[in-house]
Protein backbone atom coordinates (compact mmCIF):
# COMPACT_ATOMS: atom_id res chain seq x y z
CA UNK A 1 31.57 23.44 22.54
CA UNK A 2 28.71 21.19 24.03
CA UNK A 3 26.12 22.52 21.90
CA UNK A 4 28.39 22.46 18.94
CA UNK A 5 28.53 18.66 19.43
CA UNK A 6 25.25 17.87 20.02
CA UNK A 7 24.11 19.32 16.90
CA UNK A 8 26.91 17.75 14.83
CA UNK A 9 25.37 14.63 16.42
CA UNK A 10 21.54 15.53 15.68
CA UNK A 11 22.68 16.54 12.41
CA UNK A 12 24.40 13.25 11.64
CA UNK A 13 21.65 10.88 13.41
CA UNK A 14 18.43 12.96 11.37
CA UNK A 15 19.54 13.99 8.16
CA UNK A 16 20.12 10.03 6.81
CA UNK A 17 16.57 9.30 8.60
CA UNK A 18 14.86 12.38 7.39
CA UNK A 19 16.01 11.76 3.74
CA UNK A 20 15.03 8.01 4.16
CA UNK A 21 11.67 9.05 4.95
CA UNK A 22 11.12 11.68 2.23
CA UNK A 23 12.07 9.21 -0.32
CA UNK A 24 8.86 7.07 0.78
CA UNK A 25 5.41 6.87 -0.54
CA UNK A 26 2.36 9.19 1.72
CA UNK A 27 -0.38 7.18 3.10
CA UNK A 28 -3.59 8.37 2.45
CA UNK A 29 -7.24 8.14 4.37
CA UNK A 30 -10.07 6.28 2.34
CA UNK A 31 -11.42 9.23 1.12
CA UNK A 32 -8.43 10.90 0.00
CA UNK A 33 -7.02 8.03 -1.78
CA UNK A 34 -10.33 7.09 -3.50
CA UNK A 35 -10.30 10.80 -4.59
CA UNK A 36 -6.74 10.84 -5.80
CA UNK A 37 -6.97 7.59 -7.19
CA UNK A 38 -9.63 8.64 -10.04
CA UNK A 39 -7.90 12.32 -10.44
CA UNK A 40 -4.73 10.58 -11.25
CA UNK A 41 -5.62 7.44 -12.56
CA UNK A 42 -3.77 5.18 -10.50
CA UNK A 43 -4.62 1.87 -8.70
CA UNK A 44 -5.25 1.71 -4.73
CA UNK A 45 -3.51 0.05 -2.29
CA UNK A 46 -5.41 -0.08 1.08
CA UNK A 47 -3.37 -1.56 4.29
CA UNK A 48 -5.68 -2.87 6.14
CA UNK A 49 -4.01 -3.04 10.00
CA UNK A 50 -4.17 -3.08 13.55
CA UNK A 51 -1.83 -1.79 16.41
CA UNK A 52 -1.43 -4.88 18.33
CA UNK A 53 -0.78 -7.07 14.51
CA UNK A 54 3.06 -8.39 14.85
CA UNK A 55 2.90 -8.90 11.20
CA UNK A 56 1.87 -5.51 10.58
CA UNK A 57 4.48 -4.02 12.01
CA UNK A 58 6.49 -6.80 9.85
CA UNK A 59 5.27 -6.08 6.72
CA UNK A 60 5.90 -2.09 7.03
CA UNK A 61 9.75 -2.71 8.14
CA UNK A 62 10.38 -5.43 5.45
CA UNK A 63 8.20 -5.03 2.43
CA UNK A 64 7.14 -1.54 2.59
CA UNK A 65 10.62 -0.02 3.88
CA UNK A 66 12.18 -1.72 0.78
CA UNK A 67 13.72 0.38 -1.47
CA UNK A 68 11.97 -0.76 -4.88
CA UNK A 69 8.64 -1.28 -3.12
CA UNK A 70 8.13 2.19 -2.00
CA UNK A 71 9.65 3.53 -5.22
CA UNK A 72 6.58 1.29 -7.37
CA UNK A 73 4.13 2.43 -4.58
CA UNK A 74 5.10 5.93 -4.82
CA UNK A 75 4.77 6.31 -8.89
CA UNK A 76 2.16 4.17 -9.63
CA UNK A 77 -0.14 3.39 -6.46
CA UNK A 78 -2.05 5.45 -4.37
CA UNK A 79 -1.76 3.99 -0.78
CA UNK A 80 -4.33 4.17 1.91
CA UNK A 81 -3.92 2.75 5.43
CA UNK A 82 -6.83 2.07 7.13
CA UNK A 83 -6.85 0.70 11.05
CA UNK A 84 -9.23 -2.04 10.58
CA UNK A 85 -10.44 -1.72 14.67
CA UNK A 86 -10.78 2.30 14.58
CA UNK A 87 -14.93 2.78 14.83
CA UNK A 88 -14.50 6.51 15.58
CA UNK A 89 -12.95 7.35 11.62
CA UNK A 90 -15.31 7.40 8.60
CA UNK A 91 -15.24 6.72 5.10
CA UNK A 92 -17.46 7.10 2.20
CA UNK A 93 -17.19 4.15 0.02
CA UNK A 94 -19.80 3.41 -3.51
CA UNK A 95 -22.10 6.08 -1.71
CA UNK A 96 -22.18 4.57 1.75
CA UNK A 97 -20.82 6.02 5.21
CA UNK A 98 -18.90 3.47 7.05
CA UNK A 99 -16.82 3.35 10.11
CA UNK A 100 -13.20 1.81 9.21
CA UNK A 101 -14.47 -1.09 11.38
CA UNK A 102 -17.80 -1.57 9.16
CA UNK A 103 -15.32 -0.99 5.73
CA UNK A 104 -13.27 -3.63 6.59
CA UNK A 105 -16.23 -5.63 7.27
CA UNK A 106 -17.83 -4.44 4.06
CA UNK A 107 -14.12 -5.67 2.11
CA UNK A 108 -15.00 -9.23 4.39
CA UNK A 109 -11.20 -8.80 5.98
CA UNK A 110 -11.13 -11.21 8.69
CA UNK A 111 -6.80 -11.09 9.02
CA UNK A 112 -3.99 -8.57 9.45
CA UNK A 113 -2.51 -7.24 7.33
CA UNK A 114 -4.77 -7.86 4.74
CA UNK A 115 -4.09 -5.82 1.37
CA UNK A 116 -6.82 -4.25 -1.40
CA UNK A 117 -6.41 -3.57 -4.39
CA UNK A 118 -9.04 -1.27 -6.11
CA UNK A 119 -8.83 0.21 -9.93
CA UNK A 120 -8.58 3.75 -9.77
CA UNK A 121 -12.62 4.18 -9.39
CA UNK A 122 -12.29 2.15 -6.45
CA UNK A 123 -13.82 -0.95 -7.86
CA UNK A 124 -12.23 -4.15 -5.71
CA UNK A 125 -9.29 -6.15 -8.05
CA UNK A 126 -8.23 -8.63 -4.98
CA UNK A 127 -7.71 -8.61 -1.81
CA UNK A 128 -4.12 -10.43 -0.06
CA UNK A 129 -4.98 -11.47 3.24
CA UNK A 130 -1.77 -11.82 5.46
CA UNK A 131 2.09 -10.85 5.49
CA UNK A 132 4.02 -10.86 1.70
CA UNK A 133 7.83 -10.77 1.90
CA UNK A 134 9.18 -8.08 -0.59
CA UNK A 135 10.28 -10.74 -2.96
CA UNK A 136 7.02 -11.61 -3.62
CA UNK A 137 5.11 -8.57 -3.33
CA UNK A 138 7.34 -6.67 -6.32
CA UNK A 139 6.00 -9.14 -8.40
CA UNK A 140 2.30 -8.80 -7.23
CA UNK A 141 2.83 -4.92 -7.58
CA UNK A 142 3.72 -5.36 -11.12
CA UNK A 143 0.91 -8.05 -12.07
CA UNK A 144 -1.26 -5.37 -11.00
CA UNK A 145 0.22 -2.32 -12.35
CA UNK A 146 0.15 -4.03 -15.75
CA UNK A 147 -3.40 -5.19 -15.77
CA UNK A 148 -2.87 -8.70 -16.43
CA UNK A 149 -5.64 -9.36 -13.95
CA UNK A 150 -7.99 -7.82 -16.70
CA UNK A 151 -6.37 -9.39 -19.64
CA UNK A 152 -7.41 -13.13 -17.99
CA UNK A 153 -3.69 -13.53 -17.74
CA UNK A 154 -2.80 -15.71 -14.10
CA UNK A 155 -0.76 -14.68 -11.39
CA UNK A 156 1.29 -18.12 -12.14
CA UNK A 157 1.57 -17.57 -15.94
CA UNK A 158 2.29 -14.15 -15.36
CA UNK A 159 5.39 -14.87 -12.92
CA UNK A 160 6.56 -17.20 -16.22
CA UNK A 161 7.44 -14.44 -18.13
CA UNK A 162 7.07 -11.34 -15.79
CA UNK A 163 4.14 -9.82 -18.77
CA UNK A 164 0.70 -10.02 -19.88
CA UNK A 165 1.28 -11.63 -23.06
CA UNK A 166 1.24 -9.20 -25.16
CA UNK A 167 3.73 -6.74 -27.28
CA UNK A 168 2.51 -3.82 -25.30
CA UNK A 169 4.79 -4.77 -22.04
């Protein structure tokens, strides 16, 4: 009767979390995101992070646990997370070897979180140093997903109309 209970209880405690987690987005290493990025066409997202960064930890529980967030990340990003203070991981980046510590260098992140965004042959669109509440960040998601950054259209004009400017959105 014990065990019965106990696994009525797992079952009810793991099943809502498992499901949770299966409906988020896979981070990827460098490498692997840079490769899936160009063999799917999709923009990067690289999380730039430490352990010890309070609003790292922040900014996966609010803006990356939210429901529309990892939905957008999942369909049309490909996200890497990269801890900025590992020296022992390496990544190949426009045909150099770096540790993450000399890539995050390279990307001149000084904060945490800081965010990249890279075209989907890894080419740098911005980089969004610090923590961006989930209001905010569906909107930046979106800017980029629609290439207005390309079609000289501003962040500010863009959140006037929530498009590029042009019949195609």
């Amino acid at each position: 009767m014990k065990s019965r209970l106990f696994y009525t209880f797992l079952l009810i405690v793991l099943v809502p979390v498992l499901a949770a987690a299966a409906g988020k987005g896979t981070w990827h290493s460098f490498d692997e995101g840079i490769s899936l990025a160009a063999k799917q066409d999709k923009t990067i997202l690289v999380d730039f992070y430490t352990n010890w960064c309070h609003w790292c930890k922040v900014m996966d529980e609010k803006t990356f646990q939210n429901e529309t967030i990892a939905k957008k990340l999942k369909d049309r990003f490909v996200t890497v997370r990269l801890n900025a203070e590992d020296s022992q991981s390496y990544s190949n980046y426009q045909g150099v070897t770096y540790s993450n510590v000399e890539l995050t260098r390279a990307f001149g992140i000084t904060g945490y979180p800081s965010l990249a965004f890279l075209d989907s042959s890894g080419k740098p669109i911005t980089i969004i140093p610090g923590f961006v509440p989930p209001e905010q960040f569906v909107d930046i998601l979106d800017y980029i997903d629609k290439k207005c950054y390309a079609k000289d259209v501003s962040f500010e004009d863009f959140l006037k109309t929530k498009d590029c400017g042009d019949k195609a959105d």
